[in-house]
PDB file of N, CA and C in Angstrom:
ATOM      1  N   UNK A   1      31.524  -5.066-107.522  1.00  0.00           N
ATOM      2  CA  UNK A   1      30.769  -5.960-106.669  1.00  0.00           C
ATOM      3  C   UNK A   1      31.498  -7.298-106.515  1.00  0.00           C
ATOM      4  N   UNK A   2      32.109  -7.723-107.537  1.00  0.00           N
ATOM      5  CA  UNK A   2      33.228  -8.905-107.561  1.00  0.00           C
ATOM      6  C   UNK A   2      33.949  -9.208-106.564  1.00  0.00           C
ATOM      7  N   UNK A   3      34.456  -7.894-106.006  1.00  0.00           N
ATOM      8  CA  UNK A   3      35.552  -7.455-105.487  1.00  0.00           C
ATOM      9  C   UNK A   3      35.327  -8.223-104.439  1.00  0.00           C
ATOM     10  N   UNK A   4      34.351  -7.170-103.710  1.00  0.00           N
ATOM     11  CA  UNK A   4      33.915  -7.002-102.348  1.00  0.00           C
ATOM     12  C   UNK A   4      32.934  -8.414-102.002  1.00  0.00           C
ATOM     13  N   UNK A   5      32.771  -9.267-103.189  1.00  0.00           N
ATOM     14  CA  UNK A   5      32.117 -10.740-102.783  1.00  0.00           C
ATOM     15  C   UNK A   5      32.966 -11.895-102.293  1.00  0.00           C
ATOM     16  N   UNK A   6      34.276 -11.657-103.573  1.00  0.00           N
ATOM     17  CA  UNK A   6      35.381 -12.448-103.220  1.00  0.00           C
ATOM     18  C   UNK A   6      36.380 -11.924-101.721  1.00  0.00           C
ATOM     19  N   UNK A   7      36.525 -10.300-101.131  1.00  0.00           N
ATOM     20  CA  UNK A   7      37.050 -10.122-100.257  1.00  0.00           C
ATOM     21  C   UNK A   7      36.049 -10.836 -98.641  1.00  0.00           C
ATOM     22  N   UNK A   8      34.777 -10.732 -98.922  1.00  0.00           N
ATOM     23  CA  UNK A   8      33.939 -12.021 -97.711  1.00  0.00           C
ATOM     24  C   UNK A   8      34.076 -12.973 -98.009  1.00  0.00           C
ATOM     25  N   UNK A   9      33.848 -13.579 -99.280  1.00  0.00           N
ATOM     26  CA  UNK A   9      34.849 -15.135 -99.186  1.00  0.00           C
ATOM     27  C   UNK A   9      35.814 -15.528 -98.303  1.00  0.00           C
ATOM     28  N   UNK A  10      36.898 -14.333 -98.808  1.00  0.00           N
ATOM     29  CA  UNK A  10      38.304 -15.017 -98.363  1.00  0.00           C
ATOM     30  C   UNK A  10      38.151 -14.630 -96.451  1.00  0.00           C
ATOM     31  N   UNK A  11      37.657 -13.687 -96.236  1.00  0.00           N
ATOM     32  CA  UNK A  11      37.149 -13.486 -95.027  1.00  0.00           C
ATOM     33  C   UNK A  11      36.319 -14.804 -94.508  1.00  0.00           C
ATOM     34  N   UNK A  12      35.316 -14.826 -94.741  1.00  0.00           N
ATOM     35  CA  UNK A  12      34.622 -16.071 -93.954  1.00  0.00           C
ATOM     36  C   UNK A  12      35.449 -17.425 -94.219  1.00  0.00           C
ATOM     37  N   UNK A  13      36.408 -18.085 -94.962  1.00  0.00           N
ATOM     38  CA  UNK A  13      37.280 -18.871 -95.373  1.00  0.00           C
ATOM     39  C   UNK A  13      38.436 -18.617 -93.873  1.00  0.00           C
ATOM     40  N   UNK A  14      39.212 -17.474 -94.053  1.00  0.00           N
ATOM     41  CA  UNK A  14      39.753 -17.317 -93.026  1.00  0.00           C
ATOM     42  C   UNK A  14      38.873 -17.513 -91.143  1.00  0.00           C
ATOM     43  N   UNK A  15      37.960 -16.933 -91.324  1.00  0.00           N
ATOM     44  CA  UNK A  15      37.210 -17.434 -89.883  1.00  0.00           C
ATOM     45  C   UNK A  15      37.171 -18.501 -89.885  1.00  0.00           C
ATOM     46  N   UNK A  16      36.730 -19.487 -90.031  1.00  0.00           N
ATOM     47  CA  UNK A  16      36.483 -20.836 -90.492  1.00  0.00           C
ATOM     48  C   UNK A  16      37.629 -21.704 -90.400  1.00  0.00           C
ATOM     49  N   UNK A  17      39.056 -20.749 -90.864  1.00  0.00           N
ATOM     50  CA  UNK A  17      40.169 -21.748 -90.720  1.00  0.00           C
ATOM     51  C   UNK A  17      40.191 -21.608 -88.724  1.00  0.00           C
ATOM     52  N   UNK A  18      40.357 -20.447 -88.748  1.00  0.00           N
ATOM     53  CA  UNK A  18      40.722 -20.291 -87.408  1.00  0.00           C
ATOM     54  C   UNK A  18      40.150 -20.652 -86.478  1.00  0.00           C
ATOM     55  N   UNK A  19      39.081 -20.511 -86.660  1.00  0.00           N
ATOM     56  CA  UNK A  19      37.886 -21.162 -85.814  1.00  0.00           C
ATOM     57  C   UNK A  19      38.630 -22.623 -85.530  1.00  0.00           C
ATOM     58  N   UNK A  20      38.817 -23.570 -86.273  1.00  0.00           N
ATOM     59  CA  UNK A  20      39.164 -25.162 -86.690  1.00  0.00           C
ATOM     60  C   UNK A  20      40.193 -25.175 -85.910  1.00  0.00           C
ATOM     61  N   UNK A  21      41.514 -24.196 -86.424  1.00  0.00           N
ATOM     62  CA  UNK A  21      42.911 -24.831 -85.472  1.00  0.00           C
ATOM     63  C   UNK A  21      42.611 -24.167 -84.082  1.00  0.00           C
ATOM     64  N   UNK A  22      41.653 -23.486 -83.763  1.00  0.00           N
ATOM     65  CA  UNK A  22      41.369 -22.787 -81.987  1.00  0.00           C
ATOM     66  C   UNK A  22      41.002 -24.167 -81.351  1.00  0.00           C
ATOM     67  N   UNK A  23      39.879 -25.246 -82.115  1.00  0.00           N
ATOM     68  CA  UNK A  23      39.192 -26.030 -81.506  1.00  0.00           C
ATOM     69  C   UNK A  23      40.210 -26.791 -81.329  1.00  0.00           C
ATOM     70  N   UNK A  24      41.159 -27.138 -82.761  1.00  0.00           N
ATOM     71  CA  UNK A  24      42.352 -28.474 -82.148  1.00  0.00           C
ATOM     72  C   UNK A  24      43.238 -27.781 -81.148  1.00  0.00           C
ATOM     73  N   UNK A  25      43.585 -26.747 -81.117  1.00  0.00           N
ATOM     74  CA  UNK A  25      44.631 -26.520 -80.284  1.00  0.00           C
ATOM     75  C   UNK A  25      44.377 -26.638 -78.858  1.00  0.00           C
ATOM     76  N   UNK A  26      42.870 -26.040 -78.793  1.00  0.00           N
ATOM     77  CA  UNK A  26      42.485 -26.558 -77.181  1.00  0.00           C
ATOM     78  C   UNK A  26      42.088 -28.445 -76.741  1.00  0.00           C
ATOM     79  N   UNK A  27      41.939 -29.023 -77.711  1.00  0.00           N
ATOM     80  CA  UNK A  27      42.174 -30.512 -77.202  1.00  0.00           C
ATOM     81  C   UNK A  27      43.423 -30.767 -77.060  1.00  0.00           C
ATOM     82  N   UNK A  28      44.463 -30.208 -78.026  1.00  0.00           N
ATOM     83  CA  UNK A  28      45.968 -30.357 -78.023  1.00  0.00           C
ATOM     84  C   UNK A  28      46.189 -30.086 -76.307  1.00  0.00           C
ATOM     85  N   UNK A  29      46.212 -29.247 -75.753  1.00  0.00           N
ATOM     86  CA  UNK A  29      47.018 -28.354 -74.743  1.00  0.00           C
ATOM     87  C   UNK A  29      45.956 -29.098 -73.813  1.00  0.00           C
ATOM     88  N   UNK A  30      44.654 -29.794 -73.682  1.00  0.00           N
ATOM     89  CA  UNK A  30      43.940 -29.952 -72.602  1.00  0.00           C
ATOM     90  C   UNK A  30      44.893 -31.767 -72.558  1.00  0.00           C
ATOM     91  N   UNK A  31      45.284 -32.615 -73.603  1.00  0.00           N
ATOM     92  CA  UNK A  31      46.128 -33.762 -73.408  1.00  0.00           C
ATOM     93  C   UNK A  31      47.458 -33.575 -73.082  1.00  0.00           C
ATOM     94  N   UNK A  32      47.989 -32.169 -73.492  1.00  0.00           N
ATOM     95  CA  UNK A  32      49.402 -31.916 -72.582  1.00  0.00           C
ATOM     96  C   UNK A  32      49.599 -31.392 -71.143  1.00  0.00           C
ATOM     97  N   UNK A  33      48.367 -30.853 -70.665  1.00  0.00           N
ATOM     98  CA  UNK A  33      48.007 -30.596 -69.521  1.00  0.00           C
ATOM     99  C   UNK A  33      48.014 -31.758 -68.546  1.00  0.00           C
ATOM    100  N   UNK A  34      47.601 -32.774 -68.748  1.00  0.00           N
ATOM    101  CA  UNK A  34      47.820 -34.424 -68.345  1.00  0.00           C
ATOM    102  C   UNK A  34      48.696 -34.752 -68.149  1.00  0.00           C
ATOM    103  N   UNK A  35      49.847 -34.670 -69.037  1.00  0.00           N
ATOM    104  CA  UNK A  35      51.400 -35.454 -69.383  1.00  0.00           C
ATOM    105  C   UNK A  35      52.195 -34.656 -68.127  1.00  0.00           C
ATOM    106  N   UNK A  36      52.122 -35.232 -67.472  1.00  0.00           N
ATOM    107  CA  UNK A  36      53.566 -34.389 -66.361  1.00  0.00           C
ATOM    108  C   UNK A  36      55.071 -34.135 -66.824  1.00  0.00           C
ATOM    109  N   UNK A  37      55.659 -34.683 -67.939  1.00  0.00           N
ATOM    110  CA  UNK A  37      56.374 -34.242 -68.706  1.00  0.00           C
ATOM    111  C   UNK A  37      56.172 -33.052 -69.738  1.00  0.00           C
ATOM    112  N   UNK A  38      55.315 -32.320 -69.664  1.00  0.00           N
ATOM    113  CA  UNK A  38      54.663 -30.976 -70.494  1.00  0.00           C
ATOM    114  C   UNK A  38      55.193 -30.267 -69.772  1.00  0.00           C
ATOM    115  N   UNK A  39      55.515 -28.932 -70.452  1.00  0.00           N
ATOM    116  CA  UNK A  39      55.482 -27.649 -69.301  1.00  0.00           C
ATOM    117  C   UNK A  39      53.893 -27.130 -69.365  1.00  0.00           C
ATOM    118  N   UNK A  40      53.131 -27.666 -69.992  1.00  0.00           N
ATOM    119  CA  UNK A  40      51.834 -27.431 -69.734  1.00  0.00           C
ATOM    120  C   UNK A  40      51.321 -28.267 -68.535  1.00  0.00           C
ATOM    121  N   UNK A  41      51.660 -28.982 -68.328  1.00  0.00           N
ATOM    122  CA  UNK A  41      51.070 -29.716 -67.080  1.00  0.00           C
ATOM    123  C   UNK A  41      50.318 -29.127 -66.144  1.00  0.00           C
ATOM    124  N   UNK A  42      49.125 -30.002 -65.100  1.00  0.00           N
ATOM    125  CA  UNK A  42      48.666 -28.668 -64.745  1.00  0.00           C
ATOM    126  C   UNK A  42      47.685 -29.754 -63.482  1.00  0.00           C
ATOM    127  N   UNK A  43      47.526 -29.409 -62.386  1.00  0.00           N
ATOM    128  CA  UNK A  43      46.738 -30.431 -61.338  1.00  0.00           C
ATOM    129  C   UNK A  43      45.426 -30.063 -60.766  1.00  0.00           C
ATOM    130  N   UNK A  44      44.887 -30.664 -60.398  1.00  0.00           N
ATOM    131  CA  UNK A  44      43.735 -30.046 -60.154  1.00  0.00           C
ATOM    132  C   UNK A  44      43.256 -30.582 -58.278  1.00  0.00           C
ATOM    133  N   UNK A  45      44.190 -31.203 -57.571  1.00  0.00           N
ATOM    134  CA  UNK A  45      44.305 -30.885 -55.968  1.00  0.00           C
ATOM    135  C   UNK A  45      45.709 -30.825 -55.821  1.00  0.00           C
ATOM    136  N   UNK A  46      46.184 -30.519 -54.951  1.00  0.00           N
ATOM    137  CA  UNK A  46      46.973 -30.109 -53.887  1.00  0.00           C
ATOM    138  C   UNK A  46      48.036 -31.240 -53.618  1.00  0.00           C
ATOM    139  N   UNK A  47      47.182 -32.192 -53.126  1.00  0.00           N
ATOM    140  CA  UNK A  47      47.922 -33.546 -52.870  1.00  0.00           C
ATOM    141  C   UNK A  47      48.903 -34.016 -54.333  1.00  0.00           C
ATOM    142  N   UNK A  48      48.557 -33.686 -55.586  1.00  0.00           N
ATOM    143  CA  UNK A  48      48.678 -34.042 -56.876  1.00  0.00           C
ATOM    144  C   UNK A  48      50.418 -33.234 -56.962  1.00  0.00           C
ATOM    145  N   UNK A  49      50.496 -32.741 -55.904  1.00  0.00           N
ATOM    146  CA  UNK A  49      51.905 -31.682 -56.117  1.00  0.00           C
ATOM    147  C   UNK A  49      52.733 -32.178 -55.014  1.00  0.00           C
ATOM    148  N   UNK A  50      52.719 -33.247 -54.568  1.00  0.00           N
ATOM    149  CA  UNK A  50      53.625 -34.405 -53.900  1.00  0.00           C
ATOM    150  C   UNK A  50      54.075 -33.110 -52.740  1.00  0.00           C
ATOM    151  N   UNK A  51      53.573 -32.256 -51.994  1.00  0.00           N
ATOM    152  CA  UNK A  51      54.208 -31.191 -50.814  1.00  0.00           C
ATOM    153  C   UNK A  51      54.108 -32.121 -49.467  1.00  0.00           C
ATOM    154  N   UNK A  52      55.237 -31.336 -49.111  1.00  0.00           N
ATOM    155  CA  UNK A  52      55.326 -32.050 -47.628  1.00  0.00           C
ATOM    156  C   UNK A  52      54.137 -31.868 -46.673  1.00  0.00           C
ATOM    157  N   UNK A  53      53.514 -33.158 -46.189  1.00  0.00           N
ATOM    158  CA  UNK A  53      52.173 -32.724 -44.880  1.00  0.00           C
ATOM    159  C   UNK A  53      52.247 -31.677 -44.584  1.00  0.00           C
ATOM    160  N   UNK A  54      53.391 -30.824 -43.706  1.00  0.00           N
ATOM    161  CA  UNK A  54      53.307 -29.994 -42.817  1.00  0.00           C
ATOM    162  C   UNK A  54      52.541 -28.757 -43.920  1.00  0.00           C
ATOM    163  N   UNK A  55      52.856 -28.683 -45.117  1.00  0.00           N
ATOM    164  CA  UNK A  55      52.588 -27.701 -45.852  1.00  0.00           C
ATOM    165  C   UNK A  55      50.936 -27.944 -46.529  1.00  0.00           C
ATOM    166  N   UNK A  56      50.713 -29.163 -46.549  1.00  0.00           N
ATOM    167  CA  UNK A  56      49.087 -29.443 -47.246  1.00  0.00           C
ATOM    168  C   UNK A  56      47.876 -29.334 -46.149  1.00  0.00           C
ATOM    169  N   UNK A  57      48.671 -29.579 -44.587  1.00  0.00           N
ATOM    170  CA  UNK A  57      48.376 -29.087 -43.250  1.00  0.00           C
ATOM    171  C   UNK A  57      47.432 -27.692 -43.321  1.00  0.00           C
ATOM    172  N   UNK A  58      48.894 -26.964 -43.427  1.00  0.00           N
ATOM    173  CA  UNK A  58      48.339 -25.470 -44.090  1.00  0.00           C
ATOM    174  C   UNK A  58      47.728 -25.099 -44.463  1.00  0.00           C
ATOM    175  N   UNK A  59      47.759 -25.490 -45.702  1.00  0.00           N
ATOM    176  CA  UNK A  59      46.735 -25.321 -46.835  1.00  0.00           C
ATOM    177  C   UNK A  59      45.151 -25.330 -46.651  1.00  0.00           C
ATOM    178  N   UNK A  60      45.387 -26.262 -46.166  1.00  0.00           N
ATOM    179  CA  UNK A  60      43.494 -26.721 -45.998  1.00  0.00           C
ATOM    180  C   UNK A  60      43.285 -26.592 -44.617  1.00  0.00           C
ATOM    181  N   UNK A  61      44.430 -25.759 -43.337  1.00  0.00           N
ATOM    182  CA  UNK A  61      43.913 -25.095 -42.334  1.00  0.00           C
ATOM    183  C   UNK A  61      43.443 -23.835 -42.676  1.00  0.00           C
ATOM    184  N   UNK A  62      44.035 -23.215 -43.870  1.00  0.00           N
ATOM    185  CA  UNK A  62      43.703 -21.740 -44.087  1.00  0.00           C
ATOM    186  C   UNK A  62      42.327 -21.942 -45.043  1.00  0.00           C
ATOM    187  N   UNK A  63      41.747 -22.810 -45.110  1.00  0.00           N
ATOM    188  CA  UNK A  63      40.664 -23.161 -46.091  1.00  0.00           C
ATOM    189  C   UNK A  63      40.639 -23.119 -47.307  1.00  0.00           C
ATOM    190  N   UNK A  64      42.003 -23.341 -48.045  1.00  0.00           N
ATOM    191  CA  UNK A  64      41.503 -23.649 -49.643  1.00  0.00           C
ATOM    192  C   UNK A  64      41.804 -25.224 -49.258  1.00  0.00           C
ATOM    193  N   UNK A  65      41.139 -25.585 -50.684  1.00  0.00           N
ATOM    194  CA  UNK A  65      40.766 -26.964 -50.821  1.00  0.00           C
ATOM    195  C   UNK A  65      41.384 -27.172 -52.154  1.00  0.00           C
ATOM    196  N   UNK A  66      41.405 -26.562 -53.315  1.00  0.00           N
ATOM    197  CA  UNK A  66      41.812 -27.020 -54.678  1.00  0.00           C
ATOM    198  C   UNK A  66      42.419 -25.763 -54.914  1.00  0.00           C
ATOM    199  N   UNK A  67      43.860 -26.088 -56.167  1.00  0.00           N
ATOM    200  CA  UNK A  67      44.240 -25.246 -56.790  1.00  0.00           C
ATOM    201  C   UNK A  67      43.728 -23.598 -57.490  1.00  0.00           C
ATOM    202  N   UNK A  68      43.693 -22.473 -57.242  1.00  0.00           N
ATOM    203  CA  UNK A  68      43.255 -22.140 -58.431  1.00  0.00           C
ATOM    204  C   UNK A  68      43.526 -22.426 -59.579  1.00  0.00           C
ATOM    205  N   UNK A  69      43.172 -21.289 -60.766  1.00  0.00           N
ATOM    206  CA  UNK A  69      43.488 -22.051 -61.941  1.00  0.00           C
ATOM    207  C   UNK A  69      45.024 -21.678 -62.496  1.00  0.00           C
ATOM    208  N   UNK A  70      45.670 -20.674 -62.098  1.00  0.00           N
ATOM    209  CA  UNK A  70      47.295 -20.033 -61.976  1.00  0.00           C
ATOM    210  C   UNK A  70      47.802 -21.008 -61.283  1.00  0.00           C
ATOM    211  N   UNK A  71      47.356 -21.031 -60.235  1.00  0.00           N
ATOM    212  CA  UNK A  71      48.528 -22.266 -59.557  1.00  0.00           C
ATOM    213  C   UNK A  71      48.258 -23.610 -59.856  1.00  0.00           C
ATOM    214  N   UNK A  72      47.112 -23.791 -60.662  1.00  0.00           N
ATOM    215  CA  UNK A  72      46.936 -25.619 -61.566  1.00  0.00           C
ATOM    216  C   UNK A  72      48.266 -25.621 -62.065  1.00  0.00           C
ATOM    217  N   UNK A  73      48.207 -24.504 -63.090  1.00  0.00           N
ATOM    218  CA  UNK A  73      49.762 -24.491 -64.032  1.00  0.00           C
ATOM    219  C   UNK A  73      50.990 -24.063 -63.753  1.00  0.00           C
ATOM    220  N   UNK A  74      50.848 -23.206 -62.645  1.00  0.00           N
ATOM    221  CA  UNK A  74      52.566 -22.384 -62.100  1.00  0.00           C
ATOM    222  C   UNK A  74      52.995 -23.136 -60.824  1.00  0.00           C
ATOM    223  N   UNK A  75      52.215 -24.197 -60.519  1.00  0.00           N
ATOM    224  CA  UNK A  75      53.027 -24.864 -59.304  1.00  0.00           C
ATOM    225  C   UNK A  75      53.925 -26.288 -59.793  1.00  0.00           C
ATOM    226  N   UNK A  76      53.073 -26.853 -61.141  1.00  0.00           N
ATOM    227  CA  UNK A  76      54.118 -27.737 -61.256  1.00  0.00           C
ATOM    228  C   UNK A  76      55.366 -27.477 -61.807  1.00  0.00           C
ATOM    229  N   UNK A  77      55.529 -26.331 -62.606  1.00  0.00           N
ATOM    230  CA  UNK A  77      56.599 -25.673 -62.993  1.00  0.00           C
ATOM    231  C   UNK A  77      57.896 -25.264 -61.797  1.00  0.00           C
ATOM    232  N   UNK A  78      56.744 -25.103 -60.799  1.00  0.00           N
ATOM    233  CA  UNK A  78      57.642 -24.240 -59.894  1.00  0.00           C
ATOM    234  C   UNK A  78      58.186 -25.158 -58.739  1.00  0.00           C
ATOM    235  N   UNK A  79      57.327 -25.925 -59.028  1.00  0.00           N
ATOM    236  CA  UNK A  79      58.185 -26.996 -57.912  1.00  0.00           C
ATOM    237  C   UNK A  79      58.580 -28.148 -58.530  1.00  0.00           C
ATOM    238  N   UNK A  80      59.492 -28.049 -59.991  1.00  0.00           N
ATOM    239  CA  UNK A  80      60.000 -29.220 -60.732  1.00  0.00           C
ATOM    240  C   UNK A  80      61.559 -29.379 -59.974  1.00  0.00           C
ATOM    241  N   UNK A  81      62.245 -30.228 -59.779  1.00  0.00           N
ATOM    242  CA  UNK A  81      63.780 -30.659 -59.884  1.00  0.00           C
ATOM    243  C   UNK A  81      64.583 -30.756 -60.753  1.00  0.00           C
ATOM    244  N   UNK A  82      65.246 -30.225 -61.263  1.00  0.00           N
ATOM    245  CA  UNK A  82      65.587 -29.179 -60.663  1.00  0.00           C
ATOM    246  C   UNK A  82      64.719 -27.742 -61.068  1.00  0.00           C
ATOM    247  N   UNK A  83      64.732 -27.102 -60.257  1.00  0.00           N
ATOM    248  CA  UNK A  83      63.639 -26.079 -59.969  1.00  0.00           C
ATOM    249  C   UNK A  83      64.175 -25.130 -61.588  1.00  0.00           C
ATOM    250  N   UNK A  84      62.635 -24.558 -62.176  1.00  0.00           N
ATOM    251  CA  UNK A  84      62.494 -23.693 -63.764  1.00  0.00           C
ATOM    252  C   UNK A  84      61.934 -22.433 -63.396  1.00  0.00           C
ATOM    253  N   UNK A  85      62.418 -21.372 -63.974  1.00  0.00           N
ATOM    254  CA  UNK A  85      61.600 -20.323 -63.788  1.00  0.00           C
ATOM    255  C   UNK A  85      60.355 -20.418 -64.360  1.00  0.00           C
ATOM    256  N   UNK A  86      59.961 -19.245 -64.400  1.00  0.00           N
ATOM    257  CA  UNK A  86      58.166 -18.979 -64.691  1.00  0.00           C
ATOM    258  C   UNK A  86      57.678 -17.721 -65.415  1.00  0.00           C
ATOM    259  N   UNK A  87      57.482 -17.759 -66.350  1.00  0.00           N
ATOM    260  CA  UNK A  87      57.042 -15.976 -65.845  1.00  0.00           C
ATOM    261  C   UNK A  87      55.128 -16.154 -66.166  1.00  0.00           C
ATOM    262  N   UNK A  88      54.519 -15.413 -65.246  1.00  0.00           N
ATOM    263  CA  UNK A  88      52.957 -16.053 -65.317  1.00  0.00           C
ATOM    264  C   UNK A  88      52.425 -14.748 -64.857  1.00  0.00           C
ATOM    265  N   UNK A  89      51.028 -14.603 -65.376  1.00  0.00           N
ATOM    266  CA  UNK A  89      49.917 -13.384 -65.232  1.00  0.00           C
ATOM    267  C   UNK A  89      48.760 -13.786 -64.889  1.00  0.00           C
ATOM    268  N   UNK A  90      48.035 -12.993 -64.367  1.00  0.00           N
ATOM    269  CA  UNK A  90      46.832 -13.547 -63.622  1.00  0.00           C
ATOM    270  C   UNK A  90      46.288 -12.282 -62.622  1.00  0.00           C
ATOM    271  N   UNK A  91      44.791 -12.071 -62.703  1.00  0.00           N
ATOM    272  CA  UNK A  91      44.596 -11.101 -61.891  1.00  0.00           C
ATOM    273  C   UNK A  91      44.573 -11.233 -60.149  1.00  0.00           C
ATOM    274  N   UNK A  92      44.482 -10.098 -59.826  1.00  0.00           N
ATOM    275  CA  UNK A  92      44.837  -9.864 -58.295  1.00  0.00           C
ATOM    276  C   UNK A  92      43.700 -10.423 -57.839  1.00  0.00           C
ATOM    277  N   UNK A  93      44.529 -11.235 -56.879  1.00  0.00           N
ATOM    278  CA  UNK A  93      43.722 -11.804 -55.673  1.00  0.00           C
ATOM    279  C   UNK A  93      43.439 -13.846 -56.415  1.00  0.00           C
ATOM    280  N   UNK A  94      44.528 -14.446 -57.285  1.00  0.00           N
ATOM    281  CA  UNK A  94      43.946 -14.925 -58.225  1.00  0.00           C
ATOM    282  C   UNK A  94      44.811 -16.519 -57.651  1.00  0.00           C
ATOM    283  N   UNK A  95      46.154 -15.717 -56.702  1.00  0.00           N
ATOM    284  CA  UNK A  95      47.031 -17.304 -56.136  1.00  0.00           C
ATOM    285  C   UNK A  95      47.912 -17.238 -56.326  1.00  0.00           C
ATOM    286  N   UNK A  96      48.744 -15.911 -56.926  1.00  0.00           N
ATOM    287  CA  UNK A  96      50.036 -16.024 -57.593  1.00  0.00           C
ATOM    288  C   UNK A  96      50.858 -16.416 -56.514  1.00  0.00           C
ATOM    289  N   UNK A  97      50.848 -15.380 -55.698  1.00  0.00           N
ATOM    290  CA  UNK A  97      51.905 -15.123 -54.148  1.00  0.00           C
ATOM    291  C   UNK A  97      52.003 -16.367 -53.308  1.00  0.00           C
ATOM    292  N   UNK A  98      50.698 -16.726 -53.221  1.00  0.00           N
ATOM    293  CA  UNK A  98      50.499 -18.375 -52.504  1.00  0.00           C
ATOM    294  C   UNK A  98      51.365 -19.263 -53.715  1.00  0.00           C
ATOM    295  N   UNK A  99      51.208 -19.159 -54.807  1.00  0.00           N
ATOM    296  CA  UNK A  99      52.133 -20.129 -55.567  1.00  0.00           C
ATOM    297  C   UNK A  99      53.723 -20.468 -55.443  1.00  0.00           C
ATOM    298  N   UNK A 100      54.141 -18.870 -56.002  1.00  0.00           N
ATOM    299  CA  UNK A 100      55.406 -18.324 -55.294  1.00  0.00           C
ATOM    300  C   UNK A 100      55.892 -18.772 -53.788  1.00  0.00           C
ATOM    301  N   UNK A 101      55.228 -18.355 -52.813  1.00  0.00           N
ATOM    302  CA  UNK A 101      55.340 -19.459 -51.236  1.00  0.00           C
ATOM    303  C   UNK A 101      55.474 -20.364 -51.280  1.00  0.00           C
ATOM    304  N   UNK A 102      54.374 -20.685 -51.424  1.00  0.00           N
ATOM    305  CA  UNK A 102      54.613 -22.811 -51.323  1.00  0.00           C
ATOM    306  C   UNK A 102      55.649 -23.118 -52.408  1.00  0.00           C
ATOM    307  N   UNK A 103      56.122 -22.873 -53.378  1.00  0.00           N
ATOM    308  CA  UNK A 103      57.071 -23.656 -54.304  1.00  0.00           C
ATOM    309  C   UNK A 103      58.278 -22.940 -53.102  1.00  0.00           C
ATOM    310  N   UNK A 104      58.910 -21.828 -52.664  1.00  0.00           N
ATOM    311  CA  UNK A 104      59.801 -21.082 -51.572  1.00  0.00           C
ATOM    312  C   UNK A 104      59.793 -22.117 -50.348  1.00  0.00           C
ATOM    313  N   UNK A 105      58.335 -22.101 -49.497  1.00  0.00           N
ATOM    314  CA  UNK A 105      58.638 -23.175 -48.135  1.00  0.00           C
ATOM    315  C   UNK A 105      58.691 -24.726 -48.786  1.00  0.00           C
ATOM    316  N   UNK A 106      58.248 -24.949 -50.031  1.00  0.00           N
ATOM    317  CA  UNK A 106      58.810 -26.343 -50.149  1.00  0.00           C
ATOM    318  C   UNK A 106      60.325 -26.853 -50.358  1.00  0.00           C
ATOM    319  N   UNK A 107      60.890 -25.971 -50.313  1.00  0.00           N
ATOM    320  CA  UNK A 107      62.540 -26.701 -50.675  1.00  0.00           C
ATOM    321  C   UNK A 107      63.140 -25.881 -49.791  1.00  0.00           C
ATOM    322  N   UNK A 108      62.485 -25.507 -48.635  1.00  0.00           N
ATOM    323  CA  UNK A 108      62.838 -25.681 -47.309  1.00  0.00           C
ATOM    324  C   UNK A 108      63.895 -26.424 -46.242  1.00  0.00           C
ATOM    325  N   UNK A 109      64.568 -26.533 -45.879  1.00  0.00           N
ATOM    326  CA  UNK A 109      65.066 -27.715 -44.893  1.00  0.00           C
ATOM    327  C   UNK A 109      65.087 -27.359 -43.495  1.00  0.00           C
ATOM    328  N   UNK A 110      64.073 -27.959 -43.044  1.00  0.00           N
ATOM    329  CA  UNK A 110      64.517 -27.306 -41.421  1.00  0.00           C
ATOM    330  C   UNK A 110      65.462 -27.763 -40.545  1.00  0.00           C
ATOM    331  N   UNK A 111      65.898 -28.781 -41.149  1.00  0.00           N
ATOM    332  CA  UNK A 111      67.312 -28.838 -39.948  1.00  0.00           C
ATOM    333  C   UNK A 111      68.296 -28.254 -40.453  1.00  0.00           C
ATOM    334  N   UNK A 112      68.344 -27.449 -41.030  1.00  0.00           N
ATOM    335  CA  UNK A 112      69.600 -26.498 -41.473  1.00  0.00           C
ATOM    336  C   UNK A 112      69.021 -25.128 -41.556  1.00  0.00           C
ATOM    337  N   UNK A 113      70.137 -24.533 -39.640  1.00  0.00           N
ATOM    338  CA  UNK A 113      70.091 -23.281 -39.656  1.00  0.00           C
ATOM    339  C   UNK A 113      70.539 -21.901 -39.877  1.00  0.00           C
ATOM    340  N   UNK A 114      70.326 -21.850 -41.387  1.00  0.00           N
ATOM    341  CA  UNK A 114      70.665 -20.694 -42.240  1.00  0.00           C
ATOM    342  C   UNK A 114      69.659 -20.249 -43.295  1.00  0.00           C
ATOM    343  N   UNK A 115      70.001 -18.872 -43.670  1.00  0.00           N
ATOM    344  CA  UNK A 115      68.549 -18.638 -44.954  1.00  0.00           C
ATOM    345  C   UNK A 115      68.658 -19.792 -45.993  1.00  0.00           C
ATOM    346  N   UNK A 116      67.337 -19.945 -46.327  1.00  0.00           N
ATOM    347  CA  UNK A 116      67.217 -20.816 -47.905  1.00  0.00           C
ATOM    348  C   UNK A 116      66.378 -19.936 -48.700  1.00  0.00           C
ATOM    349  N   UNK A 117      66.142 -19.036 -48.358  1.00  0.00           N
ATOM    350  CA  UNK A 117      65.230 -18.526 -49.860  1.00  0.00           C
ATOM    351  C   UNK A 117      65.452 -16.894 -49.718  1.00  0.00           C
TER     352      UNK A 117
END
């Protein structure tokens, strides 16, 4: 009976730890989410991702208005200088492809006629 009192101890001891560093780690990552020097960084409009008019035009002609929550975090990555890969998951239908685009037509140049992307 010893056994099996001290093995829920160390069990509920262990929940308890984890529980604790889950809670700091999500204040951690919600203040690096802020820092635009993070690769966590992460925006929450459109305008916040410095894109050219013609492209925020777009945007809010095709009717989104705010980031989802994939492209909060995979657009500032993707449209840093010099440009970082990514690798990111997220279910279908969720913004990936729109992310992928707009970071593609933003480093665009239209007075130069040849492929860029």
């Amino acid at each position: 009976m010893l056994i099996k009192d001290k093995a829920a101890a160390d069990a509920s001891l262990l929940r308890k730890l984890l529980r604790s560093r889950l809670q700091e780690e999500n204040s951690s990552i919600e203040v690096e989410r802020k820092n635009p020097e993070s690769p966590l960084y992460s925006v929450k409009r459109f305008e916040d991702l410095n894109l050219k008019p013609e492209l925020l035009q777009g945007i809010y002609g095709m009717g989104f208005t705010r980031p989802s929550k994939i492209q909060e975090t995979a657009l500032p990555t993707l449209l840093n200088d010099p440009p970082q890969n990514i690798i990111a998951q997220s279910q279908s239908g969720t913004g990936k492809t729109a992310a992928f685009t707009l970071a593609l037509l933003s480093r665009i140049d239209v007075n130069v006629k040849y492929p860029q992307v």
